[in-house]
N, C-alpha and C. Protein backbone atom coordinates (compact mmCIF):
# COMPACT_ATOMS: atom_id res chain seq x y z
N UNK A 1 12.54 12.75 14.39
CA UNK A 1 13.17 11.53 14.84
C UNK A 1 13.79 10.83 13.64
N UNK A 2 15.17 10.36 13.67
CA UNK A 2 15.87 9.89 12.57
C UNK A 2 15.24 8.34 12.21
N UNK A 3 15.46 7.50 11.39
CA UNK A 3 15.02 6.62 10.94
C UNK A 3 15.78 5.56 11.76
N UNK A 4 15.49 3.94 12.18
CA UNK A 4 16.33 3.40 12.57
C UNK A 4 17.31 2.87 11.77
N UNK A 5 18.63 2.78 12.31
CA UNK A 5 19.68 1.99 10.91
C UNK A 5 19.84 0.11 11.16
N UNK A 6 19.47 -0.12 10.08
CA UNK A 6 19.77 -1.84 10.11
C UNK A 6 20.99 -2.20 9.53
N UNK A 7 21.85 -3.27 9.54
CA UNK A 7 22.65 -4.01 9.14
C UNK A 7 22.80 -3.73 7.31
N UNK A 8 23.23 -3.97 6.90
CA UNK A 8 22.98 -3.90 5.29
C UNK A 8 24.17 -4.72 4.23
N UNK A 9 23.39 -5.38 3.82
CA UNK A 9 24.69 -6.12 2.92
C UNK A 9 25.06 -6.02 2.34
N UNK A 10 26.24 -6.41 1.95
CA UNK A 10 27.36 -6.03 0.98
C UNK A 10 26.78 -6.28 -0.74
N UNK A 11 26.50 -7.49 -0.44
CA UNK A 11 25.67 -7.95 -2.32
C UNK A 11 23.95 -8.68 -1.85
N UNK A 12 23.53 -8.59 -2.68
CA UNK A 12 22.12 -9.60 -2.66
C UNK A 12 22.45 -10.80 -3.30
N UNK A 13 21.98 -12.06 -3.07
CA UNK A 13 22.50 -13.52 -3.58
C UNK A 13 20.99 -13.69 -4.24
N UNK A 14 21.31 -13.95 -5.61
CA UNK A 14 20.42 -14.54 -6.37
C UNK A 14 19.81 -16.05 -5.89
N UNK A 15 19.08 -16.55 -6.89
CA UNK A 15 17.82 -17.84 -7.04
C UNK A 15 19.80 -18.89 -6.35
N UNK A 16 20.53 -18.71 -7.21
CA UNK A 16 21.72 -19.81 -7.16
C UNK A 16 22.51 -19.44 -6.14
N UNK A 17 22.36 -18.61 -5.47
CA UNK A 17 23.30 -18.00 -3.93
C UNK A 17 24.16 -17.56 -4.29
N UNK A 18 24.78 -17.29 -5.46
CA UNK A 18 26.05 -16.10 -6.09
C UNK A 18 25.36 -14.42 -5.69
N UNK A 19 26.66 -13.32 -5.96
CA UNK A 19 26.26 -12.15 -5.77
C UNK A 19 25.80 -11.28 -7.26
N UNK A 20 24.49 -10.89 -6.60
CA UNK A 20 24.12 -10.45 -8.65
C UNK A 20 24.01 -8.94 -8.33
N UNK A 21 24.03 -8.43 -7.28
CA UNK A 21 23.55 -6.76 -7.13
C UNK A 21 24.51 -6.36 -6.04
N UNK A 22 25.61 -5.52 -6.30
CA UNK A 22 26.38 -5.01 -5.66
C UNK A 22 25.99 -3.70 -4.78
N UNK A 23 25.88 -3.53 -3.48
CA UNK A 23 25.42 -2.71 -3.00
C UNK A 23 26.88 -1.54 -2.41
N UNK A 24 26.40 -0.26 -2.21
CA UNK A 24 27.42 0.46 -1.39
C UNK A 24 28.31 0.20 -0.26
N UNK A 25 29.30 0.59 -0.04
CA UNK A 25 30.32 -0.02 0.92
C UNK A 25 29.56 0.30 2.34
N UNK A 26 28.65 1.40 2.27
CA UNK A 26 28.27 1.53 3.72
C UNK A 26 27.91 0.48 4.72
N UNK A 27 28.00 0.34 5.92
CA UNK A 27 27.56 -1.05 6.83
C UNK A 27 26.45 -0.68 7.21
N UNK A 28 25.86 0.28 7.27
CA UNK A 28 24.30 0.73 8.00
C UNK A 28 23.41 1.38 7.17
N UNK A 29 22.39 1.44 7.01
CA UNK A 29 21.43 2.45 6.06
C UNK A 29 20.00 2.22 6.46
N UNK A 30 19.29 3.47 6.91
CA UNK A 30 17.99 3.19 6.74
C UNK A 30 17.22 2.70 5.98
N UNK A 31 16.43 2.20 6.64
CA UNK A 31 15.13 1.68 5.17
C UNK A 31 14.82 2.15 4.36
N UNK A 32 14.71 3.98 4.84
CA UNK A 32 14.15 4.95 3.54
C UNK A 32 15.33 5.07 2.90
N UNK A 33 16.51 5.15 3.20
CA UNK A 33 17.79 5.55 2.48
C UNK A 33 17.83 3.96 1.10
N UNK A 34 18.06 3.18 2.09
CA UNK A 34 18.11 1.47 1.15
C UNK A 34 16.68 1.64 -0.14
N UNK A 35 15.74 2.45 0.23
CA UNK A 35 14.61 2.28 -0.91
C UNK A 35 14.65 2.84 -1.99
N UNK A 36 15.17 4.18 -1.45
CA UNK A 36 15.97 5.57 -2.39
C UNK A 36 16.53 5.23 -3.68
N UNK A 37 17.67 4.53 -3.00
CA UNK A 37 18.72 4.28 -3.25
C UNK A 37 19.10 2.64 -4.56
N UNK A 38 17.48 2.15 -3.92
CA UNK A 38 17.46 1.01 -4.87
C UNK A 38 16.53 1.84 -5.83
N UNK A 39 15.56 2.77 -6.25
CA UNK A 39 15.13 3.10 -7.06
C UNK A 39 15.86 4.04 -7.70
N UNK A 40 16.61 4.90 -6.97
CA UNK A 40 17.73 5.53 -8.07
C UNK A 40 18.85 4.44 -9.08
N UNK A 41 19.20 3.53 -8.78
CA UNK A 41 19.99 2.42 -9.11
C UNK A 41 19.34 2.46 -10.57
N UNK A 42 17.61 1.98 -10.65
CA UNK A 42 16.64 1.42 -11.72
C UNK A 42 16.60 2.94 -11.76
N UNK A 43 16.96 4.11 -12.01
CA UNK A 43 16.71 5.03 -13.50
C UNK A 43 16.00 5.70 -12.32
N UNK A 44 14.49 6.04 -11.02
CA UNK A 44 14.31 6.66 -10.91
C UNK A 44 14.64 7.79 -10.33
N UNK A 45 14.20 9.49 -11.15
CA UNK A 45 14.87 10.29 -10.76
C UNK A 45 13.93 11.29 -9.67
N UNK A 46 12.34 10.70 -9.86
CA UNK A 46 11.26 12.08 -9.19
C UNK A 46 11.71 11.93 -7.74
N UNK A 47 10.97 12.89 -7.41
CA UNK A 47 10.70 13.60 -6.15
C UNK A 47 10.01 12.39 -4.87
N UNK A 48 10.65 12.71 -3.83
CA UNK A 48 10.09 10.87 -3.19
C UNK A 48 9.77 12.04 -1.60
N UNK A 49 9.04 12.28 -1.59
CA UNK A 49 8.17 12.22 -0.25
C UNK A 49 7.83 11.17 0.81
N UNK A 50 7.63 11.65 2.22
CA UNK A 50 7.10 10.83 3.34
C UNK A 50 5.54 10.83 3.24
N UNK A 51 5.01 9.74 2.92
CA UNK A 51 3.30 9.94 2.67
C UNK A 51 2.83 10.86 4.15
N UNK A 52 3.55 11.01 5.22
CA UNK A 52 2.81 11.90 6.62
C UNK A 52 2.88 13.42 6.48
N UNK A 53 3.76 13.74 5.04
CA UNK A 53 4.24 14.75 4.91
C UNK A 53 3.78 15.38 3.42
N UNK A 54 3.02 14.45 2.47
CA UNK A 54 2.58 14.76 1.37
C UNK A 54 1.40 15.08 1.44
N UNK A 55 1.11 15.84 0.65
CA UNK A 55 -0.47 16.56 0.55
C UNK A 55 -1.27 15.50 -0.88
N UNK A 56 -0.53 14.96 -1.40
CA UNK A 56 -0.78 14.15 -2.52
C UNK A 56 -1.66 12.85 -2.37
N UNK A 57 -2.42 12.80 -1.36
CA UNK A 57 -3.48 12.09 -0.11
C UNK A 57 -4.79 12.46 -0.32
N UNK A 58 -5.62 11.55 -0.50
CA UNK A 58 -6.87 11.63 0.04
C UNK A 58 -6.81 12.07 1.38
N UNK A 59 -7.95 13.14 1.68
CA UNK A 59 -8.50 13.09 3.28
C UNK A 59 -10.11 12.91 3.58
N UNK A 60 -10.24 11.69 4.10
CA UNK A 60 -11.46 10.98 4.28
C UNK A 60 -12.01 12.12 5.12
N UNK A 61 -13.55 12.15 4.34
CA UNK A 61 -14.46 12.96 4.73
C UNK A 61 -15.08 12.85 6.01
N UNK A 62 -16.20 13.19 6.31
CA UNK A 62 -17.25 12.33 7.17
C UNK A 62 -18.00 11.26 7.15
N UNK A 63 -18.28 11.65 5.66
CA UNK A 63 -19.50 10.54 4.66
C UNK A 63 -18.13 9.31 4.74
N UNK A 64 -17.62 9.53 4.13
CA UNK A 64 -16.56 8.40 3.98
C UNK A 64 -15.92 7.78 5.23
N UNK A 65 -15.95 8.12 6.46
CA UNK A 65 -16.33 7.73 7.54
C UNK A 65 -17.05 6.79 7.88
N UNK A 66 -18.49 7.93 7.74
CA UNK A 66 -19.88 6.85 7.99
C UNK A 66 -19.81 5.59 7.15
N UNK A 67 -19.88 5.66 5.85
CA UNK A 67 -19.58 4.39 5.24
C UNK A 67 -19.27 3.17 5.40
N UNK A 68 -18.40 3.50 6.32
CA UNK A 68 -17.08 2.02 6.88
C UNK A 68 -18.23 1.62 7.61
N UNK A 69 -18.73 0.24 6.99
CA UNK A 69 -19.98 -0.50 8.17
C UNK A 69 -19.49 -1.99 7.88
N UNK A 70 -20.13 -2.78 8.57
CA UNK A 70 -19.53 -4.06 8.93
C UNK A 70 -20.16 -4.68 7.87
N UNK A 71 -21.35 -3.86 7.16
CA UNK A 71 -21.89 -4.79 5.78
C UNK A 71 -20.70 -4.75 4.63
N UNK A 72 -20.20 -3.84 4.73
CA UNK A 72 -19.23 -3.25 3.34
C UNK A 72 -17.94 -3.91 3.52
N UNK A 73 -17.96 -4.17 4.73
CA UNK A 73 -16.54 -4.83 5.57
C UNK A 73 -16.37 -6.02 5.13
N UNK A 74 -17.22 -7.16 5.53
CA UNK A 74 -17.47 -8.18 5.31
C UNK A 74 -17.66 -8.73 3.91
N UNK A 75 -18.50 -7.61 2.90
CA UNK A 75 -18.25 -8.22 1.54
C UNK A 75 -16.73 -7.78 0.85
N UNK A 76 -16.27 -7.16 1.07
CA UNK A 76 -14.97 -7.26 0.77
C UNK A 76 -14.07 -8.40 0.89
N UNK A 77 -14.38 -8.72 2.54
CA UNK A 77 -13.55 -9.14 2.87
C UNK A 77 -14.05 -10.91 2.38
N UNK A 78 -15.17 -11.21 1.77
CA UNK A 78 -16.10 -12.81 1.62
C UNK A 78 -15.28 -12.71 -0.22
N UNK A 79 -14.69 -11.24 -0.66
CA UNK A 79 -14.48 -11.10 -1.92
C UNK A 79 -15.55 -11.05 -3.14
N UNK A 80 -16.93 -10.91 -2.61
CA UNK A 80 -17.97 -10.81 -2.87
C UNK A 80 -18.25 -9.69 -4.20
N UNK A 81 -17.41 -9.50 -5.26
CA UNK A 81 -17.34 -8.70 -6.10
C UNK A 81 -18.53 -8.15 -6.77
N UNK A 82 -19.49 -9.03 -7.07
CA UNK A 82 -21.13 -8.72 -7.51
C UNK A 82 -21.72 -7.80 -6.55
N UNK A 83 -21.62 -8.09 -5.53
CA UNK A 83 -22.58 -7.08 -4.29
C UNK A 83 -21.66 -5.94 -3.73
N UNK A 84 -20.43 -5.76 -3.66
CA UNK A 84 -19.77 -4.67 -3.90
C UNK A 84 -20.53 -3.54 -4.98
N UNK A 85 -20.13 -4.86 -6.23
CA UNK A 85 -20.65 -3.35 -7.83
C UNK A 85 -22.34 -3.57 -7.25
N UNK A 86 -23.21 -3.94 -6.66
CA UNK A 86 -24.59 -3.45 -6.97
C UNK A 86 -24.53 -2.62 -5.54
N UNK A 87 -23.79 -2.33 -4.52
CA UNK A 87 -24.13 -1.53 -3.34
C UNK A 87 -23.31 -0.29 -3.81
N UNK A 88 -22.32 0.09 -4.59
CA UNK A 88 -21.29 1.32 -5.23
C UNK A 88 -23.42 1.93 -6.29
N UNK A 89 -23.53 0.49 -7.25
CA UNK A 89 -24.69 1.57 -7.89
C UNK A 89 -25.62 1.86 -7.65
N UNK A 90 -25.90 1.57 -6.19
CA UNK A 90 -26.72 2.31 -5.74
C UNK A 90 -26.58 3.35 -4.70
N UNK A 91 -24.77 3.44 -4.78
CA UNK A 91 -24.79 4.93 -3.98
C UNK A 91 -24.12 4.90 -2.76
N UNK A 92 -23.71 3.37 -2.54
CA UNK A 92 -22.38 3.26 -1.38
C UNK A 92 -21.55 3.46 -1.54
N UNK A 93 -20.82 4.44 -0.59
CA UNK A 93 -19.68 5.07 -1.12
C UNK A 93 -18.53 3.81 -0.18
N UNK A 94 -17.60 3.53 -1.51
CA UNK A 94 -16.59 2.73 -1.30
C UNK A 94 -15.31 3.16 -0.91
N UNK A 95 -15.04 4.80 -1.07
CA UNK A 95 -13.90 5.49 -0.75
C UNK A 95 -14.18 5.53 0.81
N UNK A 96 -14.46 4.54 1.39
CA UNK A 96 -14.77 4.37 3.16
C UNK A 96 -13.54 3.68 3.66
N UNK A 97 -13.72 4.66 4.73
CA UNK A 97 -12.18 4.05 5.86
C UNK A 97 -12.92 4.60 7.36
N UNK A 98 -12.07 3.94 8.14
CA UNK A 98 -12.41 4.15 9.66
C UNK A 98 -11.98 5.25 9.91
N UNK A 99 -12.15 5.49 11.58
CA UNK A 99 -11.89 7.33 11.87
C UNK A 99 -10.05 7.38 11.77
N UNK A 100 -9.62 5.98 11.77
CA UNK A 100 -8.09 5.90 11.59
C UNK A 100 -7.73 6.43 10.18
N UNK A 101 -7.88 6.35 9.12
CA UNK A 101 -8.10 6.23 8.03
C UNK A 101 -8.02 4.80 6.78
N UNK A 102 -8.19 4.00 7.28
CA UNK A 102 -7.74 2.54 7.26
C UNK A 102 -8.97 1.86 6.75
N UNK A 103 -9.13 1.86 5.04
CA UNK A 103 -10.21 1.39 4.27
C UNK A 103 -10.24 0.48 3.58
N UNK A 104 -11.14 -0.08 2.96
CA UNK A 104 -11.40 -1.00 2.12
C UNK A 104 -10.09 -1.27 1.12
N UNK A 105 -9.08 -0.60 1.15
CA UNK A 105 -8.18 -0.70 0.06
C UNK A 105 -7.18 -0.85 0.88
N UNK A 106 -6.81 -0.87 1.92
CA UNK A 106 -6.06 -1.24 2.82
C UNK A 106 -6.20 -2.63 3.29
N UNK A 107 -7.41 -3.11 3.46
CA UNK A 107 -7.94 -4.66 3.85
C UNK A 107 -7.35 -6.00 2.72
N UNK A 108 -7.81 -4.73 1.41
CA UNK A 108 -7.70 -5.54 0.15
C UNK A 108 -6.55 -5.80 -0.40
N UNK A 109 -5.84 -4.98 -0.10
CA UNK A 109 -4.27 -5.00 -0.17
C UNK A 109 -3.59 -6.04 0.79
N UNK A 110 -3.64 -5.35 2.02
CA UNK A 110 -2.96 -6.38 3.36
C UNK A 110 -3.32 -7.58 2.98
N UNK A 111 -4.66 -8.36 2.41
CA UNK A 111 -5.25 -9.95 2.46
C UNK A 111 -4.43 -10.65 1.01
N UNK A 112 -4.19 -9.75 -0.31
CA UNK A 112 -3.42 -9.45 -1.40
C UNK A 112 -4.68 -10.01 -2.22
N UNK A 113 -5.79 -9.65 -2.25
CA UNK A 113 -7.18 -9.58 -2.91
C UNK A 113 -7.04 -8.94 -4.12
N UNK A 114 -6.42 -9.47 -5.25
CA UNK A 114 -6.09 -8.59 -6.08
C UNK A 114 -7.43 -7.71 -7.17
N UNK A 115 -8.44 -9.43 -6.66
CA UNK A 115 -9.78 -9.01 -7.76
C UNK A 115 -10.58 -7.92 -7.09
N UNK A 116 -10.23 -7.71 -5.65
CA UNK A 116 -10.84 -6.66 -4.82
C UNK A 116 -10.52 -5.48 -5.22
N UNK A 117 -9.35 -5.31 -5.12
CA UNK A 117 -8.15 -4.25 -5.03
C UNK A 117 -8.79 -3.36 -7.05
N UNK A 118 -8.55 -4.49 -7.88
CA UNK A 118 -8.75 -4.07 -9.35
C UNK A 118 -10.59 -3.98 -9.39
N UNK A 119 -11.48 -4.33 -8.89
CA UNK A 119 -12.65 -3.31 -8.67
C UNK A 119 -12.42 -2.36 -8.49
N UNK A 120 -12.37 -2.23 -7.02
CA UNK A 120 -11.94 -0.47 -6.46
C UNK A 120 -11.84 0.09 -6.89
N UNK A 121 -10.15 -0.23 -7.37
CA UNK A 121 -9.76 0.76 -8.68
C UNK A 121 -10.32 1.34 -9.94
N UNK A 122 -10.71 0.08 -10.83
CA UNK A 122 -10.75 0.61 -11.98
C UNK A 122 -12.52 1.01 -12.36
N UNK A 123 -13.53 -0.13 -11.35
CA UNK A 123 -14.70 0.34 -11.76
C UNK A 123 -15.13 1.42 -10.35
N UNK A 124 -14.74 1.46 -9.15
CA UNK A 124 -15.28 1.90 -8.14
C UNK A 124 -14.58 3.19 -7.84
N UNK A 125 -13.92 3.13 -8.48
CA UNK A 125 -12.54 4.73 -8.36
C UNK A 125 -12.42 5.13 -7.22
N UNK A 126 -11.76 4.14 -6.70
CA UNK A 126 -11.68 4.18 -5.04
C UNK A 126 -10.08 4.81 -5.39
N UNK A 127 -9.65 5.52 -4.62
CA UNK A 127 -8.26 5.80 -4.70
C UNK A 127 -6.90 5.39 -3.49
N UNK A 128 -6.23 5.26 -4.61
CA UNK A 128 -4.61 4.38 -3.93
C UNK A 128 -3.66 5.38 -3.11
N UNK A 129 -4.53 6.91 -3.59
CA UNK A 129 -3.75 7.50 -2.49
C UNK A 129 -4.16 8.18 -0.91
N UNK A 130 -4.22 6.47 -0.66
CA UNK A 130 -4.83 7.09 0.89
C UNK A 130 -3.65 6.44 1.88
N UNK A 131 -3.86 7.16 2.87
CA UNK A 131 -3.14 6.68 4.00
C UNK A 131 -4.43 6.37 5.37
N UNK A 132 -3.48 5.90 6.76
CA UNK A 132 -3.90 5.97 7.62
C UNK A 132 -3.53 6.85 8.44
N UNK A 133 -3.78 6.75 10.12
CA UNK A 133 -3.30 7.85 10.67
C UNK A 133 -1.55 7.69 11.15
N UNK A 134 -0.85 6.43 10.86
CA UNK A 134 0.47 6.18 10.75
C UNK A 134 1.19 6.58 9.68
N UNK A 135 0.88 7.04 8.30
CA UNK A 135 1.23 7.52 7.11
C UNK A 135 1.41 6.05 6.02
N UNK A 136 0.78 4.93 6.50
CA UNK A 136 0.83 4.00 5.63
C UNK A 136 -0.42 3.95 4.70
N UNK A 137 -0.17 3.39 3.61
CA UNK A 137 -0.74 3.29 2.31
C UNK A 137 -1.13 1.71 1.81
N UNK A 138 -1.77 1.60 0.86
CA UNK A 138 -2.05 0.73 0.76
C UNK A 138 -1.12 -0.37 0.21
N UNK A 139 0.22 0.33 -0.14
CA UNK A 139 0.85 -0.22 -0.73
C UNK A 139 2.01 -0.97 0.13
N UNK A 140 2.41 -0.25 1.51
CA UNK A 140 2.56 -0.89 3.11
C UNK A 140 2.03 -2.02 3.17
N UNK A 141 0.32 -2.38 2.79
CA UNK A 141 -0.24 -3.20 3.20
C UNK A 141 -0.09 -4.71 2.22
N UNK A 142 0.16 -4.18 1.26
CA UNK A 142 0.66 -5.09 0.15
C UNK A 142 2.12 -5.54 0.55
N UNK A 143 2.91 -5.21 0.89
CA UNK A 143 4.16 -5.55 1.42
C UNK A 143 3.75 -6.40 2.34
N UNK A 144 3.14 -6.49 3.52
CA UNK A 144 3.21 -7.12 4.68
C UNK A 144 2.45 -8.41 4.42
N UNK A 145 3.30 -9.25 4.09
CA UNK A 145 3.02 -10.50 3.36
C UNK A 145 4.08 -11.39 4.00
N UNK A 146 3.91 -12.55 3.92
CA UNK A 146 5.23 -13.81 4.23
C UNK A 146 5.29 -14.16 2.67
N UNK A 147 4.58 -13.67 1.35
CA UNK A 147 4.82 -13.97 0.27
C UNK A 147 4.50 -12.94 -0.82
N UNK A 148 5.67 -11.99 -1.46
CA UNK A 148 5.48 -11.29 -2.18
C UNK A 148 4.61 -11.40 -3.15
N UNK A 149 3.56 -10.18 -3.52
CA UNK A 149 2.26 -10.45 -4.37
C UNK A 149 2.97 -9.15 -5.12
N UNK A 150 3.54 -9.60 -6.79
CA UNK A 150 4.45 -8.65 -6.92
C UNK A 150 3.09 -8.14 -8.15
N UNK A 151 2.17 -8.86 -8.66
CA UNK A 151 0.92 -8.53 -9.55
C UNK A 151 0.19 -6.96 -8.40
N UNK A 152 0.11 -7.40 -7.32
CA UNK A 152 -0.39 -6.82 -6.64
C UNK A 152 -0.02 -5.42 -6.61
N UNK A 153 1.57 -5.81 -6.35
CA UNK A 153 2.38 -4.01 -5.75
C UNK A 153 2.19 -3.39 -6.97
């Protein structure tokens, strides 16, 4: 199924409403095409995959399944950073998501919990490359904001 095409503008208007980023003459472009297309602009040249289509994914286990409980849920979500690190050292596994695949790093992201999100990561080695069963990431969830959390992305 092709992507849908939106409207697309001619320039982006800066902080002062002048045009600072000149875009292609095209009138239509997908989202994935417009994302491409703005990261080729900034220098990048790698390889850009559909996360539903990359193998470059965590795939949540069983254990990591079971995990997802409404205790683990809730301190995340209270931002409860102390009882996170003492339930990880004693052996709770934090790489937990539902049977969707939709985990603790998805919550922490979507809410833009950044002190959550930088546990995970750096002491709980929870990993950023997970999806759900829609092919979104945690980084989807960081987007879906009414206010860009650009520390976050």
């Amino acid at each position: 199924e092709k992507p849908r095409k939106r409207p697309r503008p001619t320039s982006m208007s800066g902080a002062s409403g002048g045009s600072t980023t000149p875009f292609p003459s095209s009138s239509t472009v997908s989202p994935v095409e417009f994302i491409v297309s703005a990261f080729q602009r900034n220098g990048f040249s790698g390889k850009i995959s559909m996360s539903t289509s990359s193998q470059l994914f965590h795939a949540p286990t069983e254990e990591e399944i079971a995990a997802y409980s409404q205790d683990v849920l809730q301190t995340a979500r209270k931002r409860d950073i102390d009882r996170l690190r003492t339930m990880q050292q004693a052996g709770k596994c934090l790489q937990c998501c539902n049977r969707f695949g939709e985990g603790l790093m998805h919550m922490a992201c979507r809410r833009g919990y950044i002190d959550v999100v930088r546990f995970l990561v750096l002491e709980a080695n929870v990993s950023l490359f997970v999806r759900d069963d829609y092919g979104r990431t945690p980084m989807h969830d960081a987007c879906w904001s009414t206010t860009p959390n650009y520390e976050l992305m």
